[in-house]
Protein backbone atom coordinates (compact mmCIF):
# COMPACT_ATOMS: atom_id res chain seq x y z
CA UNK A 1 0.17 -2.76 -17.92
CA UNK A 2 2.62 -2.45 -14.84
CA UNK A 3 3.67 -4.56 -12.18
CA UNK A 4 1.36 -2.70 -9.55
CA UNK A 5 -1.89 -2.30 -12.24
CA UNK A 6 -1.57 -6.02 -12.28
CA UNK A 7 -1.36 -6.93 -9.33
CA UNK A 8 -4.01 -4.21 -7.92
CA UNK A 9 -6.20 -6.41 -10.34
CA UNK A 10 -5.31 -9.25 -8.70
CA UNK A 11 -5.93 -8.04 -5.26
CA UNK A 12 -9.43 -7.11 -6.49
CA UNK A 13 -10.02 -10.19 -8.07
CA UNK A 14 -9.05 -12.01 -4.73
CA UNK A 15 -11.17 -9.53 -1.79
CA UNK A 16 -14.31 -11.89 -2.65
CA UNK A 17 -12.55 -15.66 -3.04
CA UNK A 18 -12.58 -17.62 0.00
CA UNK A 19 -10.94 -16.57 3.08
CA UNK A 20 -9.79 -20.47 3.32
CA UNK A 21 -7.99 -20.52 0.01
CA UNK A 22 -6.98 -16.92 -0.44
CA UNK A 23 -4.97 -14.43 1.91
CA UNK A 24 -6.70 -11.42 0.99
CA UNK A 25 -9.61 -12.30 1.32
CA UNK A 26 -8.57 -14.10 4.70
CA UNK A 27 -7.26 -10.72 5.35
CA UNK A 28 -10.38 -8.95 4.51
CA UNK A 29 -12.66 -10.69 6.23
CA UNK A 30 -10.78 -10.08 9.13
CA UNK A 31 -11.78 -6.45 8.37
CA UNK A 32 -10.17 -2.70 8.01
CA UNK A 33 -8.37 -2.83 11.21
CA UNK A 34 -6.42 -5.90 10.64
CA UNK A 35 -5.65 -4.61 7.16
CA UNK A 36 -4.50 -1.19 8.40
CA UNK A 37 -2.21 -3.56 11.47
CA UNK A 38 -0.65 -5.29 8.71
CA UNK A 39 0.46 -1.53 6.71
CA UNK A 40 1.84 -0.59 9.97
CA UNK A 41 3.86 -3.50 10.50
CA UNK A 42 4.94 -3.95 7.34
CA UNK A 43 6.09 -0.34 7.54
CA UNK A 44 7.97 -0.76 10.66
CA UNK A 45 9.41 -3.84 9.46
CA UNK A 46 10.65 -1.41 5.84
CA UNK A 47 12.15 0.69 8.30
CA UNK A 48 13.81 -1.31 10.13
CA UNK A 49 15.38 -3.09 6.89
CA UNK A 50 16.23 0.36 5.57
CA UNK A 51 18.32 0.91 8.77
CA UNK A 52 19.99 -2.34 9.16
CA UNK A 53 19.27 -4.75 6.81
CA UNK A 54 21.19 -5.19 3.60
CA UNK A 55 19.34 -4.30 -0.25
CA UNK A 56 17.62 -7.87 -0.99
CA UNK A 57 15.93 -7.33 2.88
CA UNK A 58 14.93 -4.01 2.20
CA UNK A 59 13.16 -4.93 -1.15
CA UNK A 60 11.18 -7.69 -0.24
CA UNK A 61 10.04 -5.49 3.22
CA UNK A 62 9.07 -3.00 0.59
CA UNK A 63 7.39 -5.44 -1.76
CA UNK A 64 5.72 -6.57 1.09
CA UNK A 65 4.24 -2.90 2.05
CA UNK A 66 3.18 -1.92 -1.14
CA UNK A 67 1.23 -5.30 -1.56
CA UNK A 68 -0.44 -4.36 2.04
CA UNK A 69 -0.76 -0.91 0.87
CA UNK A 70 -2.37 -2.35 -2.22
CA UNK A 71 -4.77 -4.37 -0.05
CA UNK A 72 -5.87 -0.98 2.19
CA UNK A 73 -6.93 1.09 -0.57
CA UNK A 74 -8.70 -1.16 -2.31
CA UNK A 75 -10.58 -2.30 1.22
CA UNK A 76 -11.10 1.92 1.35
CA UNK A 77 -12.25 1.97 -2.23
CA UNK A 78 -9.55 3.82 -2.76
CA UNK A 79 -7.69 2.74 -6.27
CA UNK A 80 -4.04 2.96 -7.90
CA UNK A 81 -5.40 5.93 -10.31
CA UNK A 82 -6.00 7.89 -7.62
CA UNK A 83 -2.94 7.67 -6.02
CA UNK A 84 -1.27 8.17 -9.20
CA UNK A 85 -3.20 11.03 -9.99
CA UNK A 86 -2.44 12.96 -6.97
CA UNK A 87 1.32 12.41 -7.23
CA UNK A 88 0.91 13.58 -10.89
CA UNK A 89 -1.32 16.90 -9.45
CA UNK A 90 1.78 17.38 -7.07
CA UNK A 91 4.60 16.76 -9.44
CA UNK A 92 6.51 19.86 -10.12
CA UNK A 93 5.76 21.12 -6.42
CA UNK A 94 7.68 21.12 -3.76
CA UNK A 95 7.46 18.69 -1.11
CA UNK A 96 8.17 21.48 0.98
CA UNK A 97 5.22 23.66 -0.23
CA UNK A 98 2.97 21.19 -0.64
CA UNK A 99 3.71 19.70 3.42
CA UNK A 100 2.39 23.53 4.64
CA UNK A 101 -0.35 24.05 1.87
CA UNK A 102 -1.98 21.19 3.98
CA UNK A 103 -1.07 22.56 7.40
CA UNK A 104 -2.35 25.75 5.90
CA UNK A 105 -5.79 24.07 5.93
């Protein structure tokens, strides 16, 4: 089992604890919005890292996004298999391709 598997269990394991004792489920009670905030701003704070920060910044900005990320889809029901399963259903396509087969629709 991988890094991400593990902790998506985790994250699942936590949505239900106490708000008082646990951050996500502090972070899920304060519902979908709040949990979508904290994606964007931990995106924005990736970004920024990736443009001026130095390698040990930029990893723990992107640690910290894919744990938030984490936290969204499971919030949206919404689990690592899936996600996994549609990069494996676009593997071997290109990104170009696949970006207008979705503006095609």
């Amino acid at each position: 089992m991988d890094t991400l598997t593990r902790l998506e269990q985790t994250i699942c394991q936590r949505m239900g604890a106490d708000p008082a004792t646990s951050y996500v489920a502090r972070l899920h009670a304060k519902g979908l919005p709040k949990i979508a905030q904290k994606v964007g701003e931990e995106a924005t704070e990736t970004v920024i890292a990736a443009l001026g920060g130095d390698k040990a910044e930029l990893t723990g900005e992107a640690a910290d996004l894919l744990f938030h990320l984490l936290v969204l889809l499971n919030a949206k029901g919404v689990s690592l298999a899936d996600v996994i399963a549609e990069l494996d259903r676009r593997e071997g396509t290109s990104g170009l391709d696949e970006k207008a087969s979705r503006s095609a629709n």
